[in-house]
PDB file of N, CA and C in Angstrom:
ATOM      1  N   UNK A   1     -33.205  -5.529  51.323  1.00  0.00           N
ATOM      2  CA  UNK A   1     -33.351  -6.938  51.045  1.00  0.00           C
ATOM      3  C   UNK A   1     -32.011  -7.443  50.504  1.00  0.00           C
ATOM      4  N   UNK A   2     -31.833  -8.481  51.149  1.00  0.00           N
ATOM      5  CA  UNK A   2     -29.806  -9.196  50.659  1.00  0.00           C
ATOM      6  C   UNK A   2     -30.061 -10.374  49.570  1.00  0.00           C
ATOM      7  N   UNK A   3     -29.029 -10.748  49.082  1.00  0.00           N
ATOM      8  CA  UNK A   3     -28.699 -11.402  47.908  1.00  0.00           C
ATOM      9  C   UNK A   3     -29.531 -12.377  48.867  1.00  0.00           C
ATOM     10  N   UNK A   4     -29.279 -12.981  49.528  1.00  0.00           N
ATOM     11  CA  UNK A   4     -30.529 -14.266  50.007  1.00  0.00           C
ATOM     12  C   UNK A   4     -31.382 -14.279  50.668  1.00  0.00           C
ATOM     13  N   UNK A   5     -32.282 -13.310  50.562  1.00  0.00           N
ATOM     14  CA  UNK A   5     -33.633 -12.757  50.786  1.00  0.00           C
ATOM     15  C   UNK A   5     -34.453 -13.265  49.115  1.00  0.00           C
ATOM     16  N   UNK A   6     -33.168 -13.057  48.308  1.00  0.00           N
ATOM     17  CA  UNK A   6     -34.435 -13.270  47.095  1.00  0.00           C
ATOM     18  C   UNK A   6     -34.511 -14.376  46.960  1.00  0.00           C
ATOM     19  N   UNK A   7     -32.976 -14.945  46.596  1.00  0.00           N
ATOM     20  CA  UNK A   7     -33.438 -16.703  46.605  1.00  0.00           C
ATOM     21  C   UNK A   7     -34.434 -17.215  47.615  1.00  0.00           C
ATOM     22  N   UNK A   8     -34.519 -16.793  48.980  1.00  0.00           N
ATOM     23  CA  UNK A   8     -35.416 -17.240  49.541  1.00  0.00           C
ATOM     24  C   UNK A   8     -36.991 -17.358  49.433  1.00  0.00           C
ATOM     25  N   UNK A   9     -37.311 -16.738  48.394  1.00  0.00           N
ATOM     26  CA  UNK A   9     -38.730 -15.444  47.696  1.00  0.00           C
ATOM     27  C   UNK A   9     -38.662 -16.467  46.576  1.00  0.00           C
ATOM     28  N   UNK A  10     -37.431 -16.984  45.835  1.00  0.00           N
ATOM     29  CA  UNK A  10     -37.845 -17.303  44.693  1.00  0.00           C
ATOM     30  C   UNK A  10     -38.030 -16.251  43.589  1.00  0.00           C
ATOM     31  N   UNK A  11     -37.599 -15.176  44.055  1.00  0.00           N
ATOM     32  CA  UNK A  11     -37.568 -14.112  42.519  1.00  0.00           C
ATOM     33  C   UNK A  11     -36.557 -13.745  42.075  1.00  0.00           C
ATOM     34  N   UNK A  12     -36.438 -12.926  40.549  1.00  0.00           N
ATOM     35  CA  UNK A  12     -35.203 -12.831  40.066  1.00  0.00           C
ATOM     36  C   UNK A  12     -34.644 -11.728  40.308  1.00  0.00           C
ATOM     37  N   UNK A  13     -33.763 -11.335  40.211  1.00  0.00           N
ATOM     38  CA  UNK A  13     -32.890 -10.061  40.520  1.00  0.00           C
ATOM     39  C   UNK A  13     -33.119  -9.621  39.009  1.00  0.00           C
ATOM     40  N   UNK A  14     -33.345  -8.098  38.714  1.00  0.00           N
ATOM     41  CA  UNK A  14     -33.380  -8.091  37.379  1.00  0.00           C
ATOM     42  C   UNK A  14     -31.675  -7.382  37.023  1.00  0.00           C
ATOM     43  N   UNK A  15     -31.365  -7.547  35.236  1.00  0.00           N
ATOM     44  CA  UNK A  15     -30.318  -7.708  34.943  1.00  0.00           C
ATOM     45  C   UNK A  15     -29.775  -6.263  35.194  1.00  0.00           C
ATOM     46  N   UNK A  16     -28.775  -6.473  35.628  1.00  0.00           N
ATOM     47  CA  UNK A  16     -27.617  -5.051  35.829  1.00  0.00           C
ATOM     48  C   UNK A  16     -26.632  -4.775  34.632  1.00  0.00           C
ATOM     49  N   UNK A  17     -26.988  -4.243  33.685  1.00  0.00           N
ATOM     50  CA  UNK A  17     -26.024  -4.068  32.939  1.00  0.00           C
ATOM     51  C   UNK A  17     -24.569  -3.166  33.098  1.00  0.00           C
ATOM     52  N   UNK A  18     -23.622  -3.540  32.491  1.00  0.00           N
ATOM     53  CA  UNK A  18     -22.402  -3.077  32.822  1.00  0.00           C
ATOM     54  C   UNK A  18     -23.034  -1.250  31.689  1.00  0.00           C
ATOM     55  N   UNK A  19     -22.236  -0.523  32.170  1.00  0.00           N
ATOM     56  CA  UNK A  19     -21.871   0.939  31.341  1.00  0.00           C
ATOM     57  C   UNK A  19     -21.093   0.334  29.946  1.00  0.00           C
ATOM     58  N   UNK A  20     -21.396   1.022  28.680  1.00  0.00           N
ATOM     59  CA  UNK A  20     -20.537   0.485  27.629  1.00  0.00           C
ATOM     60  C   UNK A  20     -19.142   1.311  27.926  1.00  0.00           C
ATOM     61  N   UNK A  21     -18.474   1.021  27.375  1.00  0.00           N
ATOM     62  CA  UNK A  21     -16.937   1.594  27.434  1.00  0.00           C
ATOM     63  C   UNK A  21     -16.629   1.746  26.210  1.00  0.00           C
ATOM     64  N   UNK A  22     -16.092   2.848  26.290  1.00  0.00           N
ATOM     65  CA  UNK A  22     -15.765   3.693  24.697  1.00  0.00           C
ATOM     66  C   UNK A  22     -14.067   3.036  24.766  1.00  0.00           C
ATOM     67  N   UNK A  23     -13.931   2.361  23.379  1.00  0.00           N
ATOM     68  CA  UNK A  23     -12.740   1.927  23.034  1.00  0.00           C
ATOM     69  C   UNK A  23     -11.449   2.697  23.570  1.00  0.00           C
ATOM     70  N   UNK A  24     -10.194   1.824  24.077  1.00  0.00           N
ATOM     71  CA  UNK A  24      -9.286   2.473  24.853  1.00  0.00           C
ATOM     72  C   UNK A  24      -8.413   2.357  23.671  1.00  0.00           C
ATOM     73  N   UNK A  25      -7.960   4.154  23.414  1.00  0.00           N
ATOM     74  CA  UNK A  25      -6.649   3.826  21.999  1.00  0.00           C
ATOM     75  C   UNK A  25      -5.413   3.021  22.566  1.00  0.00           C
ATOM     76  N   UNK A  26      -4.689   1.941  21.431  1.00  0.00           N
ATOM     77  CA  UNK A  26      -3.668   1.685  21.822  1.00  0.00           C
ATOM     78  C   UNK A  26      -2.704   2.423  22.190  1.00  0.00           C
ATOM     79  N   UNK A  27      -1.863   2.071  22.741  1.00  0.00           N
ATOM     80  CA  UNK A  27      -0.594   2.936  23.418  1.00  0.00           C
ATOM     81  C   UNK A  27       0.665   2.910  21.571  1.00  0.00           C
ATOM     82  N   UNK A  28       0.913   4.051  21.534  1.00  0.00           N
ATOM     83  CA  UNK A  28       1.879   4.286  21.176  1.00  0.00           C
ATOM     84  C   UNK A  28       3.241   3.386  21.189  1.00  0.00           C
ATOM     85  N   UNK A  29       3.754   2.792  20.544  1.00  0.00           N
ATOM     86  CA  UNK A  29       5.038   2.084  20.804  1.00  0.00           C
ATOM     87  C   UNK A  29       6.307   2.963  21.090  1.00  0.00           C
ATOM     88  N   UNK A  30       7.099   2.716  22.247  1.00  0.00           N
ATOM     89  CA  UNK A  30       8.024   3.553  22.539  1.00  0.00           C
ATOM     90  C   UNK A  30       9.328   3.940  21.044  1.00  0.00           C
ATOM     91  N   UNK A  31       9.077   5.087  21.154  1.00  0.00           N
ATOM     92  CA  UNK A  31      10.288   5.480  19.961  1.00  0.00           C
ATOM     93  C   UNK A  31      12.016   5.295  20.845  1.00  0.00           C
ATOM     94  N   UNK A  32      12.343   4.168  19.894  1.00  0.00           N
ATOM     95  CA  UNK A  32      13.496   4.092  20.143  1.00  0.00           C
ATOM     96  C   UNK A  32      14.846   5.298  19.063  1.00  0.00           C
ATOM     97  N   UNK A  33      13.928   5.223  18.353  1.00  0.00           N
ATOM     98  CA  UNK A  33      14.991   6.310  17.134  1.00  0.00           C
ATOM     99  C   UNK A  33      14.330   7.135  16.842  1.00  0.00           C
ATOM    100  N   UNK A  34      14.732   8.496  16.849  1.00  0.00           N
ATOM    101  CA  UNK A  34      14.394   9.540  16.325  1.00  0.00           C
ATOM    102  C   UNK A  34      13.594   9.429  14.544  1.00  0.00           C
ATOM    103  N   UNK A  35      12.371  10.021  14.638  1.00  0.00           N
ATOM    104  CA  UNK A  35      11.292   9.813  13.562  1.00  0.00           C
ATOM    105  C   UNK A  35      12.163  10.333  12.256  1.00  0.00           C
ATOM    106  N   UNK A  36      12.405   9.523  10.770  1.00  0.00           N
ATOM    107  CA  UNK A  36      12.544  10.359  10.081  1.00  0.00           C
ATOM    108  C   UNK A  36      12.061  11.396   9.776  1.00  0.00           C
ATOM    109  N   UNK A  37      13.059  12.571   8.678  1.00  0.00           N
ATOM    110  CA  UNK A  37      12.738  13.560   8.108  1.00  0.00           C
ATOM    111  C   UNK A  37      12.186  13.394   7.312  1.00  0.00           C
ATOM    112  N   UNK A  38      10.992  14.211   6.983  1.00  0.00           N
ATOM    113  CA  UNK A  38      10.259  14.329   5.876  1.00  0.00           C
ATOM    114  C   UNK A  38      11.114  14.614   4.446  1.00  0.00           C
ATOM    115  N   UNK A  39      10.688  14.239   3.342  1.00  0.00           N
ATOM    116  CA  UNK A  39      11.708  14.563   2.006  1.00  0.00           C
ATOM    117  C   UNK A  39      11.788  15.917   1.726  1.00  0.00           C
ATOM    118  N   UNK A  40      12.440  16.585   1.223  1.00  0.00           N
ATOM    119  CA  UNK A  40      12.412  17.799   0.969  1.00  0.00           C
ATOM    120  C   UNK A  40      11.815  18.215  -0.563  1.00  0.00           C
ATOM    121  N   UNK A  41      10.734  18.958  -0.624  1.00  0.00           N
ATOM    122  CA  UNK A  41       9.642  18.975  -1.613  1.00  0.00           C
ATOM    123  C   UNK A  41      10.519  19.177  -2.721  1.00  0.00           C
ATOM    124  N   UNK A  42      11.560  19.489  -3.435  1.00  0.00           N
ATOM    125  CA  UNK A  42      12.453  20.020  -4.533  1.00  0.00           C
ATOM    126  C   UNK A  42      12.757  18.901  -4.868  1.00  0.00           C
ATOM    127  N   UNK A  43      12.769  17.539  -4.352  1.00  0.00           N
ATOM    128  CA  UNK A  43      13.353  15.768  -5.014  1.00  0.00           C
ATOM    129  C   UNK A  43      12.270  15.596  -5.740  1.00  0.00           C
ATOM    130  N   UNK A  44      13.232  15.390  -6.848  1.00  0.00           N
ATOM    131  CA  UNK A  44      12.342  14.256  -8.243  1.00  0.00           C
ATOM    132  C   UNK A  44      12.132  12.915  -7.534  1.00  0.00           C
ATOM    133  N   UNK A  45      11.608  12.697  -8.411  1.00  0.00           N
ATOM    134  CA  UNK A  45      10.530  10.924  -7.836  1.00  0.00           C
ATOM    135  C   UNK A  45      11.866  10.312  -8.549  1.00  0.00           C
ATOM    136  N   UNK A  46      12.019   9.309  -8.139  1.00  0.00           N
ATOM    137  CA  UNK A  46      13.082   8.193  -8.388  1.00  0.00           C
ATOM    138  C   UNK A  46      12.471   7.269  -9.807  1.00  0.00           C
ATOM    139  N   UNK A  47      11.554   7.793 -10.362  1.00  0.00           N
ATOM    140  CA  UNK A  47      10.823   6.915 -11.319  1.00  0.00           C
ATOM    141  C   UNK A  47       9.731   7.639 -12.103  1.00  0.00           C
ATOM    142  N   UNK A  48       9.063   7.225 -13.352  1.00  0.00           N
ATOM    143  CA  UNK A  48       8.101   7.790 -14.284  1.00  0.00           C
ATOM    144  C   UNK A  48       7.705   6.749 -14.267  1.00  0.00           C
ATOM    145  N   UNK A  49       6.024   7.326 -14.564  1.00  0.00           N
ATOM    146  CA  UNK A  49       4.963   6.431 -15.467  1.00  0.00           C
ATOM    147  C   UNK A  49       4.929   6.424 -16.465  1.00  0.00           C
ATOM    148  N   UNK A  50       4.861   5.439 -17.339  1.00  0.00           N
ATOM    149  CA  UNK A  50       4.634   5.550 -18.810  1.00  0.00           C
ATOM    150  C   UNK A  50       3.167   5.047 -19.349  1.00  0.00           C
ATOM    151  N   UNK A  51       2.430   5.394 -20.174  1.00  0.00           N
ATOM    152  CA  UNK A  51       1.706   4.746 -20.437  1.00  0.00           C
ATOM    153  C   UNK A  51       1.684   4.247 -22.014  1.00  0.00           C
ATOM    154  N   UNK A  52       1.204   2.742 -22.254  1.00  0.00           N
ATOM    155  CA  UNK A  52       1.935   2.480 -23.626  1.00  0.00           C
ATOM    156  C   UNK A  52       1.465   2.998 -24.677  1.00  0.00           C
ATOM    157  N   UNK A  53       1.638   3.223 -25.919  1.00  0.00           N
ATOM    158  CA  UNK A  53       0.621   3.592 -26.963  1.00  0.00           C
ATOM    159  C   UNK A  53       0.969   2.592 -27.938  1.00  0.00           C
ATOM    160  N   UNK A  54       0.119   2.209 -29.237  1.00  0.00           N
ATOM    161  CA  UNK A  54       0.015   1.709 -29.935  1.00  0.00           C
ATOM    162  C   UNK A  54       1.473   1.459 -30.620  1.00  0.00           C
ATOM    163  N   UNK A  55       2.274   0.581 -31.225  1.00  0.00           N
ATOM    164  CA  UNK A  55       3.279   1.004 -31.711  1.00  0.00           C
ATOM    165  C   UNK A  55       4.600   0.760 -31.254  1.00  0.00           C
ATOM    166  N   UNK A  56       4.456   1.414 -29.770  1.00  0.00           N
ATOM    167  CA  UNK A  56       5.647   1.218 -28.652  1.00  0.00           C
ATOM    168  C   UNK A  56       6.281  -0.564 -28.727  1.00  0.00           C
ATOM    169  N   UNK A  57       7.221  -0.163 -28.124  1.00  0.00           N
ATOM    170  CA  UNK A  57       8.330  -1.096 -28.061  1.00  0.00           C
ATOM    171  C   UNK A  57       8.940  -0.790 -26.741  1.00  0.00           C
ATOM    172  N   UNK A  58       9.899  -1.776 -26.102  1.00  0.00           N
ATOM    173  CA  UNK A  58      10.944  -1.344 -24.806  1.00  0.00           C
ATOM    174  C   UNK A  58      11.517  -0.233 -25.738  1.00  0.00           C
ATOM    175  N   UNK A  59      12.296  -1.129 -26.845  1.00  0.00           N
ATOM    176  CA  UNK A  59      13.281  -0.041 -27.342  1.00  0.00           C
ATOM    177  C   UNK A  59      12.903   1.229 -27.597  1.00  0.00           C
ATOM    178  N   UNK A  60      11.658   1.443 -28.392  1.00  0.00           N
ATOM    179  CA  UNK A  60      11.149   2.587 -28.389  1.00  0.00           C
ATOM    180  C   UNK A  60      11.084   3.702 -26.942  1.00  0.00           C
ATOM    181  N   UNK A  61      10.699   2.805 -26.165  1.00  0.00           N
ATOM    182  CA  UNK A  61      10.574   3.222 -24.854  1.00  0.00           C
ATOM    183  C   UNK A  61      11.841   4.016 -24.241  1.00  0.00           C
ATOM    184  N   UNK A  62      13.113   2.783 -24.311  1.00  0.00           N
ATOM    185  CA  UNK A  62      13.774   3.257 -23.542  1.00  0.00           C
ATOM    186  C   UNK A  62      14.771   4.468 -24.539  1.00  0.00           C
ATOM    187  N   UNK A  63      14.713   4.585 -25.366  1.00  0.00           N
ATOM    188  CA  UNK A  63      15.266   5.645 -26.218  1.00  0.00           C
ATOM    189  C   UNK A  63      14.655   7.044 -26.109  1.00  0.00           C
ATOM    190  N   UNK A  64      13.370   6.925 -25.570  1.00  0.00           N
ATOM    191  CA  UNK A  64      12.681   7.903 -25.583  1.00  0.00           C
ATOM    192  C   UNK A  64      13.687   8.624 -23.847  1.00  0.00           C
ATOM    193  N   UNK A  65      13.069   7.812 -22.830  1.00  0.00           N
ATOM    194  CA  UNK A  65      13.693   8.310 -21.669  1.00  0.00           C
ATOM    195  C   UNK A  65      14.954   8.132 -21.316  1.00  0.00           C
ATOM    196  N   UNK A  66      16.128   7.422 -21.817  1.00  0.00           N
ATOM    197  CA  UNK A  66      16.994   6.918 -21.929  1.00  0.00           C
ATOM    198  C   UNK A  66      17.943   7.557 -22.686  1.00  0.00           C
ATOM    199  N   UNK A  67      17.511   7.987 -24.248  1.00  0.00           N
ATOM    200  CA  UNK A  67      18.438   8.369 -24.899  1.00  0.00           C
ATOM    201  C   UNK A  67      19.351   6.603 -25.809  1.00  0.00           C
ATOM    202  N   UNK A  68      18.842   5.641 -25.043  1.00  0.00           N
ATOM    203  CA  UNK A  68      19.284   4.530 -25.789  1.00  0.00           C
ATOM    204  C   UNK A  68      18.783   3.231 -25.891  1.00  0.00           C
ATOM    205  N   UNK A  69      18.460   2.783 -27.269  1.00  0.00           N
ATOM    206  CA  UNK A  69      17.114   1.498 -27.105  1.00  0.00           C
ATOM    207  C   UNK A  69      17.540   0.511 -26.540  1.00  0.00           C
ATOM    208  N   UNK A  70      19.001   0.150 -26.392  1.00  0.00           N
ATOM    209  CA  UNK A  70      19.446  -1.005 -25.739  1.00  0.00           C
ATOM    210  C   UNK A  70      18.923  -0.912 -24.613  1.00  0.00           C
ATOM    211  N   UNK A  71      18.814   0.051 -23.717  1.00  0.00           N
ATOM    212  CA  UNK A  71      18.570  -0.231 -22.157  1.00  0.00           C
ATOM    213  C   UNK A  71      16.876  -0.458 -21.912  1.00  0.00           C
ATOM    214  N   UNK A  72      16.735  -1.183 -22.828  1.00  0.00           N
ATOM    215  CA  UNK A  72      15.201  -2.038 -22.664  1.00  0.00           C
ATOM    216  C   UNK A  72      15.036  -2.500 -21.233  1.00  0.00           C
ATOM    217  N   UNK A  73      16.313  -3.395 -21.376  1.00  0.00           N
ATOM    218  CA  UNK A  73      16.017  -4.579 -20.101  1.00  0.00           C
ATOM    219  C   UNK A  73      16.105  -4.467 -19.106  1.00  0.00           C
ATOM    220  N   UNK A  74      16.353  -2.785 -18.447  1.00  0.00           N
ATOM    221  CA  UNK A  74      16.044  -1.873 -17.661  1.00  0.00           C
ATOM    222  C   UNK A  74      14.301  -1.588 -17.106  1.00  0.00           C
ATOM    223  N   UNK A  75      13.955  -1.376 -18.469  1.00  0.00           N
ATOM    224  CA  UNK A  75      12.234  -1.151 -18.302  1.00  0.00           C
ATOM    225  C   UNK A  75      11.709  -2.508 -18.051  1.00  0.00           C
ATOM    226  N   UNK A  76      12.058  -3.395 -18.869  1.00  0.00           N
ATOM    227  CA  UNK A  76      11.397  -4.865 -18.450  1.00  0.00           C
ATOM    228  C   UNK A  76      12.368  -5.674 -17.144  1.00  0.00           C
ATOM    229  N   UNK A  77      12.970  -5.016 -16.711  1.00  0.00           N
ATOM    230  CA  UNK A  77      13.032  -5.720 -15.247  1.00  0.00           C
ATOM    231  C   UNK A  77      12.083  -5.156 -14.533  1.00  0.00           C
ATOM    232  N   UNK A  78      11.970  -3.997 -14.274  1.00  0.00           N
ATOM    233  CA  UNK A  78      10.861  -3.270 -13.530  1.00  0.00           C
ATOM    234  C   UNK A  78      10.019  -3.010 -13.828  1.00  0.00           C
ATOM    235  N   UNK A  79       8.921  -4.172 -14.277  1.00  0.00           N
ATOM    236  CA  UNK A  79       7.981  -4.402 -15.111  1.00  0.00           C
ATOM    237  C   UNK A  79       7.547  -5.841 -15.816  1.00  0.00           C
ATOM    238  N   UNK A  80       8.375  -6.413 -15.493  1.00  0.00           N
ATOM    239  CA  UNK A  80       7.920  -8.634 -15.324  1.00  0.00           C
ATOM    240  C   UNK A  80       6.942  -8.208 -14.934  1.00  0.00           C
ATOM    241  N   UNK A  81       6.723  -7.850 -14.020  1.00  0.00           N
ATOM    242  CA  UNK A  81       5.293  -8.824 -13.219  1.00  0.00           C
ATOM    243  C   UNK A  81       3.680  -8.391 -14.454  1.00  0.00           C
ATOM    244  N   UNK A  82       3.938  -7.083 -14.986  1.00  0.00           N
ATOM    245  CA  UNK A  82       2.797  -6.606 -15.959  1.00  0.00           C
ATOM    246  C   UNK A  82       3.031  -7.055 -17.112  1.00  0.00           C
ATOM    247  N   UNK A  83       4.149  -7.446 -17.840  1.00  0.00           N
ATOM    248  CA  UNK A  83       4.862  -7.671 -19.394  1.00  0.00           C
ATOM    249  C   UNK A  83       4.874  -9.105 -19.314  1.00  0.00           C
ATOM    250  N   UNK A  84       4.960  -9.988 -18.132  1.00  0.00           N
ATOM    251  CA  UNK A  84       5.198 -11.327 -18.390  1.00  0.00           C
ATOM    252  C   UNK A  84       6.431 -11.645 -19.029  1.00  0.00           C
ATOM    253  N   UNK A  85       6.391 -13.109 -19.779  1.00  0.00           N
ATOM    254  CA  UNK A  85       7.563 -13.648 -20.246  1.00  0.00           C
ATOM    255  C   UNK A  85       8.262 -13.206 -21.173  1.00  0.00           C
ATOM    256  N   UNK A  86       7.171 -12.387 -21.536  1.00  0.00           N
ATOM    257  CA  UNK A  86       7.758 -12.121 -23.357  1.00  0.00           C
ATOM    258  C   UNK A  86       8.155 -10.794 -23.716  1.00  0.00           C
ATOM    259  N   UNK A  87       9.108 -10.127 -23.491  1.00  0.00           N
ATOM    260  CA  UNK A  87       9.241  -8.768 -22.769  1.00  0.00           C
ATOM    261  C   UNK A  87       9.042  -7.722 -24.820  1.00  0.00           C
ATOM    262  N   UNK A  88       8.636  -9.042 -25.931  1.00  0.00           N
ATOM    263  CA  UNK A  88       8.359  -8.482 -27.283  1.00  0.00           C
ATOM    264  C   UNK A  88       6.467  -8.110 -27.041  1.00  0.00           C
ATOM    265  N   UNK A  89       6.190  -8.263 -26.240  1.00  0.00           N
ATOM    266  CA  UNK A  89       3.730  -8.949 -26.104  1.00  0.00           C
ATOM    267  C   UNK A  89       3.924  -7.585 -25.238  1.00  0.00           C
ATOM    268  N   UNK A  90       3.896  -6.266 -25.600  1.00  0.00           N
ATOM    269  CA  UNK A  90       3.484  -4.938 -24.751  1.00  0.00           C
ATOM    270  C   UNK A  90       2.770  -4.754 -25.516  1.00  0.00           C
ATOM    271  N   UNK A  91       1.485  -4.397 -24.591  1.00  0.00           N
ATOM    272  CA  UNK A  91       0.052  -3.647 -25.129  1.00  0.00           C
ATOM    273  C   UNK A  91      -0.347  -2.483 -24.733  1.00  0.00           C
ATOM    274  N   UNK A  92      -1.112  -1.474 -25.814  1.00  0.00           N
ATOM    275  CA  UNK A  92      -1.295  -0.388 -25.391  1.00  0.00           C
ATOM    276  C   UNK A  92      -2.280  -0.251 -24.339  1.00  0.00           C
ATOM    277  N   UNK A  93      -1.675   0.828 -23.302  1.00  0.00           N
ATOM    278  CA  UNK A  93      -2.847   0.514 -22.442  1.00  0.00           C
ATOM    279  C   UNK A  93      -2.469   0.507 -21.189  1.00  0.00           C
ATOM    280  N   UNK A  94      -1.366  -0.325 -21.267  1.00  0.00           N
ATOM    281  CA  UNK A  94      -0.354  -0.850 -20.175  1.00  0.00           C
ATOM    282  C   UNK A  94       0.540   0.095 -19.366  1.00  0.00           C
ATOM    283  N   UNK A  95       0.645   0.146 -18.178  1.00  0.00           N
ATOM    284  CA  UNK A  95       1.764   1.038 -17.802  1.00  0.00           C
ATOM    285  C   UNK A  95       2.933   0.714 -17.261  1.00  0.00           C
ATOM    286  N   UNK A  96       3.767   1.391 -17.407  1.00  0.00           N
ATOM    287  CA  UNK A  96       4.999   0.943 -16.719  1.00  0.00           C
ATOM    288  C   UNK A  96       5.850   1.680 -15.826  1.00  0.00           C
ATOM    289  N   UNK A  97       6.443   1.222 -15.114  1.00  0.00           N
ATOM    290  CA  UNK A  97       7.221   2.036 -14.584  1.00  0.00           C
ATOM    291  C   UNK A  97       8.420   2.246 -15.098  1.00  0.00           C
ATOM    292  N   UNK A  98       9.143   3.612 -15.197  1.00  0.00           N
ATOM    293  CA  UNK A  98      10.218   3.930 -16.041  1.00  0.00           C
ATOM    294  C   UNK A  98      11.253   4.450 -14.946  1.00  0.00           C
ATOM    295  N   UNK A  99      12.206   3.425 -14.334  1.00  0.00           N
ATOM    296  CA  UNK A  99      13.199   3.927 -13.499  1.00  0.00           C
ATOM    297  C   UNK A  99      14.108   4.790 -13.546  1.00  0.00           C
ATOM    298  N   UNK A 100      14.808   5.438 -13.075  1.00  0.00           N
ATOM    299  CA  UNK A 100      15.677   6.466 -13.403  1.00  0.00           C
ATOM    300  C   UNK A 100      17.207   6.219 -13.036  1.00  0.00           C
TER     301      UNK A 100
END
């Protein structure tokens, strides 16, 4: 029976569903440069966590890892965004990052 045999009948064709299709992975983007090297496990981290305690100060801070309280404004550059304006308002609790 042909596609206009049924219209002619007046009946419906019942629905043909498509097969689902299992997601096609994207393609890879062509490597133009050779992949970096992995780090070599013996490198120190470029930086410490600190976490604050009661008491603390930059200066305190940076004397501790530093060896000198002046270089505060070392720790509170890299560290505005958690210390805010007032680089004297550190609360315990707080962490920071301690650059090297």
């Amino acid at each position: 029976m042909g596609l206009s045999d049924f219209f002619k009948k007046g009946k419906e064709e019942p629905i043909k569903r498509a097969p689902a299709k299992a997601p096609q992975p994207a393609a890879a983007p062509a490597a133009t440069q050779p992949a970096p090297q992995a780090a070599p496990q013996a490198e120190a981290p470029k930086q410490d966590v600190y976490t604050v305690s009661g008491g603390d100060s930059l200066s305190k801070i940076a004397k501790k890892f530093y060896g000198d309280a002046g270089a505060w404004k070392k720790i509170y550059e890299a560290n505005k965004a958690t210390i805010g304006s007032n680089p004297d308002l550190i609360k315990p609790g707080q962490q920071f990052v301690i650059p090297r």
